[in-house]
N, C-alpha and C. Protein backbone atom coordinates (compact mmCIF):
# COMPACT_ATOMS: atom_id res chain seq x y z
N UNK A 1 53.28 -27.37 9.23
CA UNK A 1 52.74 -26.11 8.76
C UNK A 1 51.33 -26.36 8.22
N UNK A 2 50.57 -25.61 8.63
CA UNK A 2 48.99 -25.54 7.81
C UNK A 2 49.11 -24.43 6.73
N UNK A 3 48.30 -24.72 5.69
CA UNK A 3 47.95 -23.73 4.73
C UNK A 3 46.81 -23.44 4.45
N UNK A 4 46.27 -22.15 4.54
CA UNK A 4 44.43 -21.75 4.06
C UNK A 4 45.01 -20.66 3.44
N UNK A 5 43.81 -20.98 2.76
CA UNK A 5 43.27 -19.43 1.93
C UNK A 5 41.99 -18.85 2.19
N UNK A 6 42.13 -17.53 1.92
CA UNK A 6 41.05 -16.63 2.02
C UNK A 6 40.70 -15.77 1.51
N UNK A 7 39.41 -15.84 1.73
CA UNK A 7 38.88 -14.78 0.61
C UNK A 7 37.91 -13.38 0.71
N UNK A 8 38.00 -13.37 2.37
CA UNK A 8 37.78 -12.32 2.77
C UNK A 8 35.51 -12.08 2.29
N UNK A 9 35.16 -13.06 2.55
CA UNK A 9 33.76 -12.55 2.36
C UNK A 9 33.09 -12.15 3.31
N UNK A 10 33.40 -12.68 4.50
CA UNK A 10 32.53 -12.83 5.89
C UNK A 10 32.54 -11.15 6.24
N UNK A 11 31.81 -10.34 6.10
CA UNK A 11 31.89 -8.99 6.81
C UNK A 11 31.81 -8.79 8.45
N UNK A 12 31.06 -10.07 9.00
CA UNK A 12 30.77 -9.65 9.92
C UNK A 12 32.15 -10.10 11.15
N UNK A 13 33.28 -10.34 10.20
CA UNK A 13 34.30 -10.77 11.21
C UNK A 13 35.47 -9.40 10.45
N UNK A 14 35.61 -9.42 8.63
CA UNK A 14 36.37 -8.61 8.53
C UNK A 14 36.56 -8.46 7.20
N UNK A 15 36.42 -7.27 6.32
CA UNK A 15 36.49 -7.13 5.24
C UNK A 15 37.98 -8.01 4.72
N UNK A 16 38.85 -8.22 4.95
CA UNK A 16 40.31 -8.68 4.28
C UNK A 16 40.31 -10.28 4.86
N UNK A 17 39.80 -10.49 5.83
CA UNK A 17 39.93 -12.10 5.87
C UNK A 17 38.61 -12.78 6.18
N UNK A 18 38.19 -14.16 5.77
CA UNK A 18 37.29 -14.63 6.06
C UNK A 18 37.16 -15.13 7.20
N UNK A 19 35.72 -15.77 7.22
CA UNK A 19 35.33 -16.01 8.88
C UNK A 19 35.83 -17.44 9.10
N UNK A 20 35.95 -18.13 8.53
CA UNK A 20 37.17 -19.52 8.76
C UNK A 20 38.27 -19.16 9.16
N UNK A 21 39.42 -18.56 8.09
CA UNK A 21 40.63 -18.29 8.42
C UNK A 21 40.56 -17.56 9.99
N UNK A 22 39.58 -16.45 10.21
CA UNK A 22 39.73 -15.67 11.75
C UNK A 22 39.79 -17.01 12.61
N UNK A 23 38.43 -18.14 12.13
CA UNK A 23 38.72 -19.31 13.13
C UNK A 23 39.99 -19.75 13.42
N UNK A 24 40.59 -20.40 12.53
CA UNK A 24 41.81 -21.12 12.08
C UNK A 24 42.87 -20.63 12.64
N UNK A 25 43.03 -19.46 12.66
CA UNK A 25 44.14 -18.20 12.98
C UNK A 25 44.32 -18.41 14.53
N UNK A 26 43.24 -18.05 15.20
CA UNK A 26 43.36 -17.98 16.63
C UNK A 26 43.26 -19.16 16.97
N UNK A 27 42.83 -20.77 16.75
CA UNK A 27 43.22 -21.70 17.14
C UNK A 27 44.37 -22.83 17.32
N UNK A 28 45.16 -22.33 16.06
CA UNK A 28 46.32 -22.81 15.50
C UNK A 28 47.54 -22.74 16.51
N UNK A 29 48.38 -23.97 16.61
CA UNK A 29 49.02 -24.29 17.37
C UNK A 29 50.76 -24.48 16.63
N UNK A 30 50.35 -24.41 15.22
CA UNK A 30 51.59 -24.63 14.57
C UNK A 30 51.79 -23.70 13.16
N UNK A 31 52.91 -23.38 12.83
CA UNK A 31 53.20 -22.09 11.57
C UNK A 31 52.51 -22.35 10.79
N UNK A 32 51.71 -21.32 10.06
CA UNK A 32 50.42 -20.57 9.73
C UNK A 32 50.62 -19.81 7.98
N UNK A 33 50.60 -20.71 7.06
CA UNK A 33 50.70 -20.01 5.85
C UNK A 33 49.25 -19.19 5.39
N UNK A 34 48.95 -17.79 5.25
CA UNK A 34 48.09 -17.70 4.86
C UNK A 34 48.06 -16.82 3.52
N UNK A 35 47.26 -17.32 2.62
CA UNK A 35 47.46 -16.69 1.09
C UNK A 35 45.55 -16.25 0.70
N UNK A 36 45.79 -14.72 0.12
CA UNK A 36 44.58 -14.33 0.41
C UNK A 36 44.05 -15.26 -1.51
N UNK A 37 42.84 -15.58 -1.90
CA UNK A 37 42.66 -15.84 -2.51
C UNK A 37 41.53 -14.72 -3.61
N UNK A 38 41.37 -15.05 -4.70
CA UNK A 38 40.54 -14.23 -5.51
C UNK A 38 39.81 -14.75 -6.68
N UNK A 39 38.44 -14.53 -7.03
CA UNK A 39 37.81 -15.12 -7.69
C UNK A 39 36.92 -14.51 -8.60
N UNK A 40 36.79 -14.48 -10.14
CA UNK A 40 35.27 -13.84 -10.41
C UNK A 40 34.66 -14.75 -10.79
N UNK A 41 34.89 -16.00 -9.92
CA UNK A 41 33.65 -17.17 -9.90
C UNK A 41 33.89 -17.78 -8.27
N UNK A 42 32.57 -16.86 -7.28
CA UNK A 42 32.82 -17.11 -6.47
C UNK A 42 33.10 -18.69 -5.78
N UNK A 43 32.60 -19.30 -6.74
CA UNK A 43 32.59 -20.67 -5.83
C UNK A 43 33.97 -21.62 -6.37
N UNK A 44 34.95 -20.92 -7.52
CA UNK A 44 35.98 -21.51 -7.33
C UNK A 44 37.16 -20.69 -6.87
N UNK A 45 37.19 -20.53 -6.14
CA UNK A 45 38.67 -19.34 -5.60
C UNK A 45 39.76 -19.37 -6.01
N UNK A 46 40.63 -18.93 -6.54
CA UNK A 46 41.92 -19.40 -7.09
C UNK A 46 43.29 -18.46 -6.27
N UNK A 47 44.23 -18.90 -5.79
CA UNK A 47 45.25 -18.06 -5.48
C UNK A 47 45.90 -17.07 -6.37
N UNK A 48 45.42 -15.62 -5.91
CA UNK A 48 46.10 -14.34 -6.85
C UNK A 48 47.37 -14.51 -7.14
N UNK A 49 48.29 -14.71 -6.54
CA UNK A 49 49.24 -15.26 -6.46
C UNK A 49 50.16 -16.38 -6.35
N UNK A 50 51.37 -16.50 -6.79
CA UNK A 50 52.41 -17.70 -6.54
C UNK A 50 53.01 -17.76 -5.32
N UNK A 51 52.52 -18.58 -4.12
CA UNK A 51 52.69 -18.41 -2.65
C UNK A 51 53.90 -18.31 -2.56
N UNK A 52 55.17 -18.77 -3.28
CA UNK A 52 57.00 -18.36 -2.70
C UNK A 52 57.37 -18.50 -4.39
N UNK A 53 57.31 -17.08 -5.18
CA UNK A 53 58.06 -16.72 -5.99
C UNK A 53 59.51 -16.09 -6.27
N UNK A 54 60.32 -17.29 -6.04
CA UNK A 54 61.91 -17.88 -5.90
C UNK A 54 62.83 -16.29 -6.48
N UNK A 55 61.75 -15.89 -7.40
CA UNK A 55 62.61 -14.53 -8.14
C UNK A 55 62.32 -13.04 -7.13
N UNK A 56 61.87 -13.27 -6.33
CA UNK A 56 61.11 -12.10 -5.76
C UNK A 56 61.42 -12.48 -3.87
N UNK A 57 61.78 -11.10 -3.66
CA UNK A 57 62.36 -11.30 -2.02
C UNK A 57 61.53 -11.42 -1.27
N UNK A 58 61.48 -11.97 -0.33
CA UNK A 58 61.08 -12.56 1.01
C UNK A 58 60.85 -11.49 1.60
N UNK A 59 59.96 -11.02 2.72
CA UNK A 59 60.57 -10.31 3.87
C UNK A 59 59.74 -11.04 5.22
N UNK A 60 61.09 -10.74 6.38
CA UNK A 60 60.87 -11.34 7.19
C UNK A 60 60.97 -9.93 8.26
N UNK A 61 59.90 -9.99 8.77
CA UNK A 61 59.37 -8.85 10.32
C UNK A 61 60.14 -9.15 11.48
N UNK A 62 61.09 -8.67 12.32
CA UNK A 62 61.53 -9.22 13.63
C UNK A 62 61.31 -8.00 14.75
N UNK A 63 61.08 -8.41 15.60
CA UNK A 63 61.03 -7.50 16.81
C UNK A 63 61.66 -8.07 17.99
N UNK A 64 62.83 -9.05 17.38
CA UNK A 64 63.70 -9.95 18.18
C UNK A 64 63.37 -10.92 19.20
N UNK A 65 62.47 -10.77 19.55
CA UNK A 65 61.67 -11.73 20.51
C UNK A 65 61.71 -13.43 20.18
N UNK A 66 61.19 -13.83 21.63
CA UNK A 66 61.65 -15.51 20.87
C UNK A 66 61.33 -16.00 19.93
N UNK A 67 60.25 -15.86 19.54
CA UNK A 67 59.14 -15.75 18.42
C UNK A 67 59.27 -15.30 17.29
N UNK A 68 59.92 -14.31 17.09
CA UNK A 68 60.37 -13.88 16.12
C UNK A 68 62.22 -14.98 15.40
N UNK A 69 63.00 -15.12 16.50
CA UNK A 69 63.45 -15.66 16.46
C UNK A 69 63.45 -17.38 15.72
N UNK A 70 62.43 -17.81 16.52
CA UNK A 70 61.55 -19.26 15.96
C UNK A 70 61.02 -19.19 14.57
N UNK A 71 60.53 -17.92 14.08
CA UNK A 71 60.15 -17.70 12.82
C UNK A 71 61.45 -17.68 11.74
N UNK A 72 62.31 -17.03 12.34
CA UNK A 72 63.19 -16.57 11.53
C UNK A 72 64.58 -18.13 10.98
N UNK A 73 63.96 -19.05 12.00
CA UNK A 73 64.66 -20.48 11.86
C UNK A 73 63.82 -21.13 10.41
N UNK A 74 62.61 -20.75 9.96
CA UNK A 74 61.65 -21.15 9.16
C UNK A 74 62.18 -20.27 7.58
N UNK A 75 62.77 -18.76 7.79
CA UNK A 75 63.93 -18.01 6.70
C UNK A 75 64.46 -19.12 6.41
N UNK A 76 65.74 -19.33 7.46
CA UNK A 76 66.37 -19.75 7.33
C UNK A 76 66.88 -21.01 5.98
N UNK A 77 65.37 -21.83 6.47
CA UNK A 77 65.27 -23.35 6.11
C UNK A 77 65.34 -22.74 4.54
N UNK A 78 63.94 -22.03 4.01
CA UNK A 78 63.84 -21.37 3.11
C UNK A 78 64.94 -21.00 1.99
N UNK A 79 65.91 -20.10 3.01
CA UNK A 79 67.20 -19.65 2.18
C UNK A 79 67.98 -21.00 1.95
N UNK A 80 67.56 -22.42 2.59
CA UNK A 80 68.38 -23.11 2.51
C UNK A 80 67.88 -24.03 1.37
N UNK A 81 66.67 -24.08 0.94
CA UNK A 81 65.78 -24.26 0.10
C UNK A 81 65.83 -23.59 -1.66
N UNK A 82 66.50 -22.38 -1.17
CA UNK A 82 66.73 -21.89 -2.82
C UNK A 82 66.06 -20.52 -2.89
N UNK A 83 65.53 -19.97 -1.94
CA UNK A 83 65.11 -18.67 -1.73
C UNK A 83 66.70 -17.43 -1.60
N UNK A 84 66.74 -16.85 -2.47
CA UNK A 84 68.33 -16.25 -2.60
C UNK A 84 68.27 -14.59 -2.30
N UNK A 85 66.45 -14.06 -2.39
CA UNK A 85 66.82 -12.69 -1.86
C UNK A 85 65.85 -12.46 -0.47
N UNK A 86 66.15 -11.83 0.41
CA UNK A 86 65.37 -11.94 1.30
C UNK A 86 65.59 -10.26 2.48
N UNK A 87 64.68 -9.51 2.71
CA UNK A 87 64.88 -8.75 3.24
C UNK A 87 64.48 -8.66 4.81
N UNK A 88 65.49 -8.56 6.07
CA UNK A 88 65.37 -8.64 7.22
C UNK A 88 64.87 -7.07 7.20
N UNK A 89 63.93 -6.75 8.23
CA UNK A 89 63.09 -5.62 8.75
C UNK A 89 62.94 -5.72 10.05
N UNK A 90 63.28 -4.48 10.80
CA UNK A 90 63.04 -4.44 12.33
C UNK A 90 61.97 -2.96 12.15
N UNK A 91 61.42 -2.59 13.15
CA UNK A 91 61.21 -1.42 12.93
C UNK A 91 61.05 -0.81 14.74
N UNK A 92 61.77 0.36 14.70
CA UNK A 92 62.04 0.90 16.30
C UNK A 92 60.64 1.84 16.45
N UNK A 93 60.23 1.04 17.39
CA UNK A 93 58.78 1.58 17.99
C UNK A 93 58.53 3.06 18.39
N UNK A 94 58.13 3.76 17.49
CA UNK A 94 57.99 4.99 17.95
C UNK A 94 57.38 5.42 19.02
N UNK A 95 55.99 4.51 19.19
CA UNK A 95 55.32 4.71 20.57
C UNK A 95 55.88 4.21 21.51
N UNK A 96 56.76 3.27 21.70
CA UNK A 96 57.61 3.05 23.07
C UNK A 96 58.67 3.79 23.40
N UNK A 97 59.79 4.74 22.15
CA UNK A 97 60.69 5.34 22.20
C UNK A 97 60.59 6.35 22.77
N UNK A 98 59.49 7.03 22.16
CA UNK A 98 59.46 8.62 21.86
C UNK A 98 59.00 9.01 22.89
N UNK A 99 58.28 8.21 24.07
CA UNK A 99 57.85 9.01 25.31
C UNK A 99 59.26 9.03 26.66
N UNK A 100 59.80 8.41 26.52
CA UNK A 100 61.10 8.20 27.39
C UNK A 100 62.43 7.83 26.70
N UNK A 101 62.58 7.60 25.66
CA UNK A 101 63.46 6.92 25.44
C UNK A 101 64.15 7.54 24.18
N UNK A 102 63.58 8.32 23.63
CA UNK A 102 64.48 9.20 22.19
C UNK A 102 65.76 9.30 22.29
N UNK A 103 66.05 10.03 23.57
CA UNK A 103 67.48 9.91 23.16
C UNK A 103 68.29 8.75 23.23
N UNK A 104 67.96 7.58 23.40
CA UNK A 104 68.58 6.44 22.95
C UNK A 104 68.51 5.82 21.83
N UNK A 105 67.71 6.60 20.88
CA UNK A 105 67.61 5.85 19.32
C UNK A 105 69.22 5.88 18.57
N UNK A 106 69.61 6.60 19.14
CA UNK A 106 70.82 6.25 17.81
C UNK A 106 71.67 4.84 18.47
N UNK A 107 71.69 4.93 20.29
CA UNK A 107 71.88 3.53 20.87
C UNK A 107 71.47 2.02 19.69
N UNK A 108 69.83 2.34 20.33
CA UNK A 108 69.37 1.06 19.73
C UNK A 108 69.22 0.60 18.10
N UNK A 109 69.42 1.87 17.72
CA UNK A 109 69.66 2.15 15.82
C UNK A 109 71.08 0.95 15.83
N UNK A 110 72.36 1.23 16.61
CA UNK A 110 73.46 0.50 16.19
C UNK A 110 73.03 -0.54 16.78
N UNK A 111 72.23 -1.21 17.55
CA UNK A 111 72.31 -2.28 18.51
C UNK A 111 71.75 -3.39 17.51
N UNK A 112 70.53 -2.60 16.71
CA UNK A 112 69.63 -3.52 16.20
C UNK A 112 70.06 -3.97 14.45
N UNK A 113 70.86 -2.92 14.17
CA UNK A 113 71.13 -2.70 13.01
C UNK A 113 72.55 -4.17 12.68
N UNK A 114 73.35 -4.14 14.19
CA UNK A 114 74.16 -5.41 14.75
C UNK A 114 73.22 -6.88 14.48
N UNK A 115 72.56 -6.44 14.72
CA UNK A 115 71.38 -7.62 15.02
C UNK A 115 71.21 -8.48 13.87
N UNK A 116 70.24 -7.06 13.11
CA UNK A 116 70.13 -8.02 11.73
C UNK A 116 71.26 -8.02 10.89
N UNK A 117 72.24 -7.37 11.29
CA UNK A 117 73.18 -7.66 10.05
C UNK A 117 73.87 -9.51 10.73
N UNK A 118 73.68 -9.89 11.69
CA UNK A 118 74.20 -11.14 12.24
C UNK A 118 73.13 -12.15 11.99
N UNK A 119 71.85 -11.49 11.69
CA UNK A 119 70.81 -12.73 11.23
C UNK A 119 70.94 -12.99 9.51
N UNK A 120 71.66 -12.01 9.00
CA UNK A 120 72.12 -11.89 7.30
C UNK A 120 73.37 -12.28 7.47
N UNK A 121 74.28 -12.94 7.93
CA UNK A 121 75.34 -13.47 7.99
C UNK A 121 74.83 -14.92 7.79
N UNK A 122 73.79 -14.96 8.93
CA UNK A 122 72.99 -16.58 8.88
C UNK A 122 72.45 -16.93 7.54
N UNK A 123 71.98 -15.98 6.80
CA UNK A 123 70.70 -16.32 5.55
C UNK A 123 71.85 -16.83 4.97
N UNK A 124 73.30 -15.92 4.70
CA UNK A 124 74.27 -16.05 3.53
C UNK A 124 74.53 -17.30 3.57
N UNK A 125 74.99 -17.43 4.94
CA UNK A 125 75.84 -18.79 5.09
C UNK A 125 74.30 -20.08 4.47
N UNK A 126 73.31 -20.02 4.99
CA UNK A 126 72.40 -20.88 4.44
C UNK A 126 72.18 -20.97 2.87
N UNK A 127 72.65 -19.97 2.03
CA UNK A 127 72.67 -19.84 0.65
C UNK A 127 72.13 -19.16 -0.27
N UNK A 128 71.45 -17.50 0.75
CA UNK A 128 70.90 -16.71 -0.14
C UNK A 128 72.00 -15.35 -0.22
N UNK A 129 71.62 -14.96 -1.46
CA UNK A 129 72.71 -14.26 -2.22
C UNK A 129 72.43 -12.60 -2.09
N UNK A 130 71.25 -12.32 -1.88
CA UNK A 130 70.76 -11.01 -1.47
C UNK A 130 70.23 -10.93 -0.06
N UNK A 131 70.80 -10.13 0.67
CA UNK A 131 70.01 -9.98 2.10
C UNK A 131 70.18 -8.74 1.86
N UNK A 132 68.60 -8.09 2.18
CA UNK A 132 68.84 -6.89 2.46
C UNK A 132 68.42 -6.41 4.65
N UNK A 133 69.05 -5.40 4.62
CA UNK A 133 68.75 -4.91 5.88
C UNK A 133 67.97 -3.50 6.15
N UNK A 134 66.50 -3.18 6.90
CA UNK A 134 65.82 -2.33 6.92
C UNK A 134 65.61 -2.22 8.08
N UNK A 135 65.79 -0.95 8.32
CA UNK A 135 65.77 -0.49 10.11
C UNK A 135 64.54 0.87 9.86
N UNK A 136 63.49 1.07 10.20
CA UNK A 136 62.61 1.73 9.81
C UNK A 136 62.64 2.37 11.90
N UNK A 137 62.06 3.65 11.44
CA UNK A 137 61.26 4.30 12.91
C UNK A 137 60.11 4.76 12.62
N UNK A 138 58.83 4.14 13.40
CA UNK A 138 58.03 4.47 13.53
C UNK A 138 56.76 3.66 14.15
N UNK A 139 55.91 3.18 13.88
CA UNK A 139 54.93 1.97 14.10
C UNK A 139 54.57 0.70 13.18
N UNK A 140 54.91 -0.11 14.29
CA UNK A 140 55.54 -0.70 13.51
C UNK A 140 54.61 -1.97 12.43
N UNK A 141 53.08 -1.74 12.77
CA UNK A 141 52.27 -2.12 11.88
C UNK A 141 52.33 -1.45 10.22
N UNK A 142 52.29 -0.16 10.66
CA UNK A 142 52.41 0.59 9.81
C UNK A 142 53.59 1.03 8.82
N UNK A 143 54.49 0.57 9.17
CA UNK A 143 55.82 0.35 8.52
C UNK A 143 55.95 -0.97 7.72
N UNK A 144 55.68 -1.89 8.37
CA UNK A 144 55.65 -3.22 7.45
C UNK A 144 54.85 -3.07 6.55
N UNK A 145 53.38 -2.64 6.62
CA UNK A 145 52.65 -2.30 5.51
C UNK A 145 53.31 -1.38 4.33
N UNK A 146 53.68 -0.49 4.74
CA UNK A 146 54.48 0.01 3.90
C UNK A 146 55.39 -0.53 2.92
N UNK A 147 56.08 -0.79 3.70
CA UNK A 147 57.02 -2.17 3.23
C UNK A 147 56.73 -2.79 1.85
N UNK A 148 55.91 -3.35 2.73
CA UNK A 148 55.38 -4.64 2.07
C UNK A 148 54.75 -4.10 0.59
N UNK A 149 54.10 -2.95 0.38
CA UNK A 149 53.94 -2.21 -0.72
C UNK A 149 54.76 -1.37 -1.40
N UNK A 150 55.76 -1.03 -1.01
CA UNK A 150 57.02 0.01 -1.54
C UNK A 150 57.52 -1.81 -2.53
N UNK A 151 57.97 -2.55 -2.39
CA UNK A 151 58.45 -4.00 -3.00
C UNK A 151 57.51 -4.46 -3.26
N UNK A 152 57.92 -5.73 -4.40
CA UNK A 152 57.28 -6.58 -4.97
C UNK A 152 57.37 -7.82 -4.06
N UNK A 153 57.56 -8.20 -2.71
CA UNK A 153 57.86 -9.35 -1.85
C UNK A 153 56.44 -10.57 -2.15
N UNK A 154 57.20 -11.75 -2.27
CA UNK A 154 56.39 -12.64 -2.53
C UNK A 154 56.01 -13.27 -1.54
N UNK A 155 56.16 -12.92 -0.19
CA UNK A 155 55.67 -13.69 0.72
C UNK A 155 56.16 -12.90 2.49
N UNK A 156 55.92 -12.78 3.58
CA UNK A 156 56.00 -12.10 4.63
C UNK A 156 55.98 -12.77 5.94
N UNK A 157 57.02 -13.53 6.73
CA UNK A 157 57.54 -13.76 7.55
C UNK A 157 57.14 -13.21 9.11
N UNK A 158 56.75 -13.70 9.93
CA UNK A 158 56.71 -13.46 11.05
C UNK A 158 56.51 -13.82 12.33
N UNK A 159 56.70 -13.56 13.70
CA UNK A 159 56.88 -14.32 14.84
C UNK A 159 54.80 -13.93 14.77
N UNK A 160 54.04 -14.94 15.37
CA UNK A 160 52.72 -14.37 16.04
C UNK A 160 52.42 -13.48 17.16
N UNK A 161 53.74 -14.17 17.96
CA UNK A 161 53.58 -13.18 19.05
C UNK A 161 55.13 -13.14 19.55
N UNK A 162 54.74 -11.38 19.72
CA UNK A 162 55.94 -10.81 20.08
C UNK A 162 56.35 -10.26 21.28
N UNK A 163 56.94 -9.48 21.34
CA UNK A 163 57.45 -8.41 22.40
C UNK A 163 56.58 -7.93 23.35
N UNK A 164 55.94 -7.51 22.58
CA UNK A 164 54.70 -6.50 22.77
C UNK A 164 53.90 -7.08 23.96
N UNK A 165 53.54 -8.69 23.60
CA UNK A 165 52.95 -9.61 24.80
C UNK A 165 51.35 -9.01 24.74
N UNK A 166 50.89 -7.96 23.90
CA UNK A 166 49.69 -7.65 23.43
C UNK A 166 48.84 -9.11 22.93
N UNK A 167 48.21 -9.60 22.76
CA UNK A 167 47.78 -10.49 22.07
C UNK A 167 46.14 -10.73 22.00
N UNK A 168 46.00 -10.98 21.00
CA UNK A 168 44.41 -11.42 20.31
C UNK A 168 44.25 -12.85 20.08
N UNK A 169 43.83 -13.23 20.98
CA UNK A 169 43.86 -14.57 21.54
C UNK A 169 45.25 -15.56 21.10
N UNK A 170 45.92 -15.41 20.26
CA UNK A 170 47.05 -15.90 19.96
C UNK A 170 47.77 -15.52 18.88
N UNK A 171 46.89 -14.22 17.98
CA UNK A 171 48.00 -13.74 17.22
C UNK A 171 47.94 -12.19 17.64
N UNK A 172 49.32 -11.94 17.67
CA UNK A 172 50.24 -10.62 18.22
C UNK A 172 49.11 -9.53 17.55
N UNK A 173 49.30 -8.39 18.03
CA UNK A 173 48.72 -6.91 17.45
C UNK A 173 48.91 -6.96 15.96
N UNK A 174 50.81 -6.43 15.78
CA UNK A 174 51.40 -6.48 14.76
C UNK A 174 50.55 -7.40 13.66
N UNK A 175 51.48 -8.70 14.11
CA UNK A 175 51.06 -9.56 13.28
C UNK A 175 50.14 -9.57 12.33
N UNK A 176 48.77 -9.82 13.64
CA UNK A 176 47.65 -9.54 13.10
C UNK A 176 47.07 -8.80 12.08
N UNK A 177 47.16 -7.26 12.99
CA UNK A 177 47.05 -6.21 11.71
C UNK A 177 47.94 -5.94 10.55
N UNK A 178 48.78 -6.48 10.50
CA UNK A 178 49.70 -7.07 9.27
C UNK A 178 48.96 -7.88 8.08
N UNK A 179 48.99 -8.69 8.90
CA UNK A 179 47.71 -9.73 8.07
C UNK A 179 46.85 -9.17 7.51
N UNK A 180 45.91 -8.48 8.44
CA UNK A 180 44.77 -7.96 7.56
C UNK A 180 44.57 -7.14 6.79
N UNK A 181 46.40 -6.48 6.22
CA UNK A 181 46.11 -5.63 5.78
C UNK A 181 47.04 -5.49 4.25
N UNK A 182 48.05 -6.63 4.23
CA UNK A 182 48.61 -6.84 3.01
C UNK A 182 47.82 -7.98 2.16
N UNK A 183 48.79 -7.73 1.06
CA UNK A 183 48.24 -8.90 -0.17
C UNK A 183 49.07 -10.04 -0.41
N UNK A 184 50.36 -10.03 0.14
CA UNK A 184 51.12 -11.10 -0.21
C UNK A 184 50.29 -12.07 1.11
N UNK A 185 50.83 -13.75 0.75
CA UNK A 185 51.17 -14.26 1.94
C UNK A 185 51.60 -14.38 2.86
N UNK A 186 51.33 -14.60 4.24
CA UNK A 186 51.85 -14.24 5.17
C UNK A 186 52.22 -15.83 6.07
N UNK A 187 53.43 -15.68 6.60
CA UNK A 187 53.77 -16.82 7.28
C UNK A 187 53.95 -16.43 8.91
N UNK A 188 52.56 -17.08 9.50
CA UNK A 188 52.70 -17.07 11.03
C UNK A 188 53.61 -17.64 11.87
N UNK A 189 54.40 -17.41 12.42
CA UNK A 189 55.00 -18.54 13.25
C UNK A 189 54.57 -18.62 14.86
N UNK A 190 53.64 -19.66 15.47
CA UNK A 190 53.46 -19.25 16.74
C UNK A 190 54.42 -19.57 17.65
N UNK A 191 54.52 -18.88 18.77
CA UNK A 191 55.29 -19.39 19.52
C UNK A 191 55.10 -20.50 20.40
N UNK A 192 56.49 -21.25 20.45
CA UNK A 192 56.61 -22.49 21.14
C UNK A 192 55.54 -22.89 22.63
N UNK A 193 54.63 -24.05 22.72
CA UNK A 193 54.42 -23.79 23.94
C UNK A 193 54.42 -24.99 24.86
C-alpha cells in the first residue's frame, strides 16, 4: 500500500487534490491510501484527521465488480484487524436503470441487497460487530458523497475501477469523483493486472 497526502493547492489540476497526488493517482499500480491534509502553516501540513478511527465506521463502495471485490478483501483484513463497525454501500445506477430497465429494480433491489448482506456475513465472521447495509438509487457518485456526509465515517473503501469500465487513465469515474470530493480518506484499490 502507498500513502500520500494532499493538500489540494495546485489549481491548475484541481481545487480538492494536489498536482502530485493527480500524479501519483494515475500512475499507481498498488492500493492507494489517500488522506487530504490541512495547514495554517503552509509549509508544514498536518493530517485533519486520524486516517482509521477504530470508533467510527468504515464505509466501503461496491459496484460488485472484480475490483470492487479485491478491495473489499482489504475490509476484510481491516475487520480482522479490530475495525468493528463498518458500512457496506451499493448504489443502483439510476442512469443505467431508468432508461430500460426500471421495472427490474425491485429484481436487482433483492439481488444486491443478497449480496451485501453475504459480504456482512464475511466482515462478522472476520470480527466486526456492526455491519451496516445501504442500498441507495440513484448516481452513484453522488450518493456516496452523500453518504459519506450524512456519517461521521473515518475512512472510504473502494475498487478504482469498476463496472462502468469508464476510466481516467486508471482511476474509475466514481472513484475518482469520489475522491475529489469527500474529506475523509479514501482507500483505492486498483485492479489486479
Amino acid at each position: 500500500m502507498v500513502v500520500i497526502g494532499t493538500h489540494g493547492r495546485s489549481l491548475a489540476f484541481d481545487v480538492a487534490l494536489g498536482g502530485t497526488a493527480h500524479k501519483i493517482i494515475h500512475a499507481i499500480t498498488k492500493p492507494l491510501l489517500i488522506v487530504r491534509l490541512s495547514s495554517e502553516d503552509k509549509e508544514k501540513p498536518v493530517c485533519s484527521t486520524v486516517c482509521i478511527d477504530k470508533k467510527k465506521p468504515l464505509l466501503f463502495a461496491t459496484d460488485f465488480s472484480d475490483t470492487a471485490e479485491l478491495a473489499f478483501t482489504y475490509v476484510e483484513k481491516m475487520a480482522g484487524s479490530g475495525i468493528k463497525n463498518v458500512a457496506l454501500m451499493h448504489v443502483q445506477d439510476k442512469t443505467r436503470i431508468e432508461k430500460y430497465l426500471k421495472d427490474k429494480l425491485d429484481e436487482f433491489n433483492t439481488i444486491d441487497t443478497e449480496r451485501l448482506k453475504m459480504l456482512k456475513d464475511r466482515l462478522v465472521k472476520k470480527g466486526a460487530k456492526i455491519v451496516d447495509v445501504v442500498l441507495k438509487y440513484g448516481t452513484p457518485v453522488e450518493e456516496i458523497i452523500k453518504e459519506s456526509k450524512n456519517k461521521d465515517y473515518s475512512m472510504i473503501v473502494m475498487g478504482a475501477l469498476g463496472r462502468s469500465m469508464v476510466k481516467d487513465v486508471f482511476v474509475g469515474s466514481v472513484s475518482w469523483n469520489v475522491l475529489r470530493n469527500v474529506t475523509q480518506p479514501v482507500l483505492l484499490v486498483p485492479p489486479l493486472k
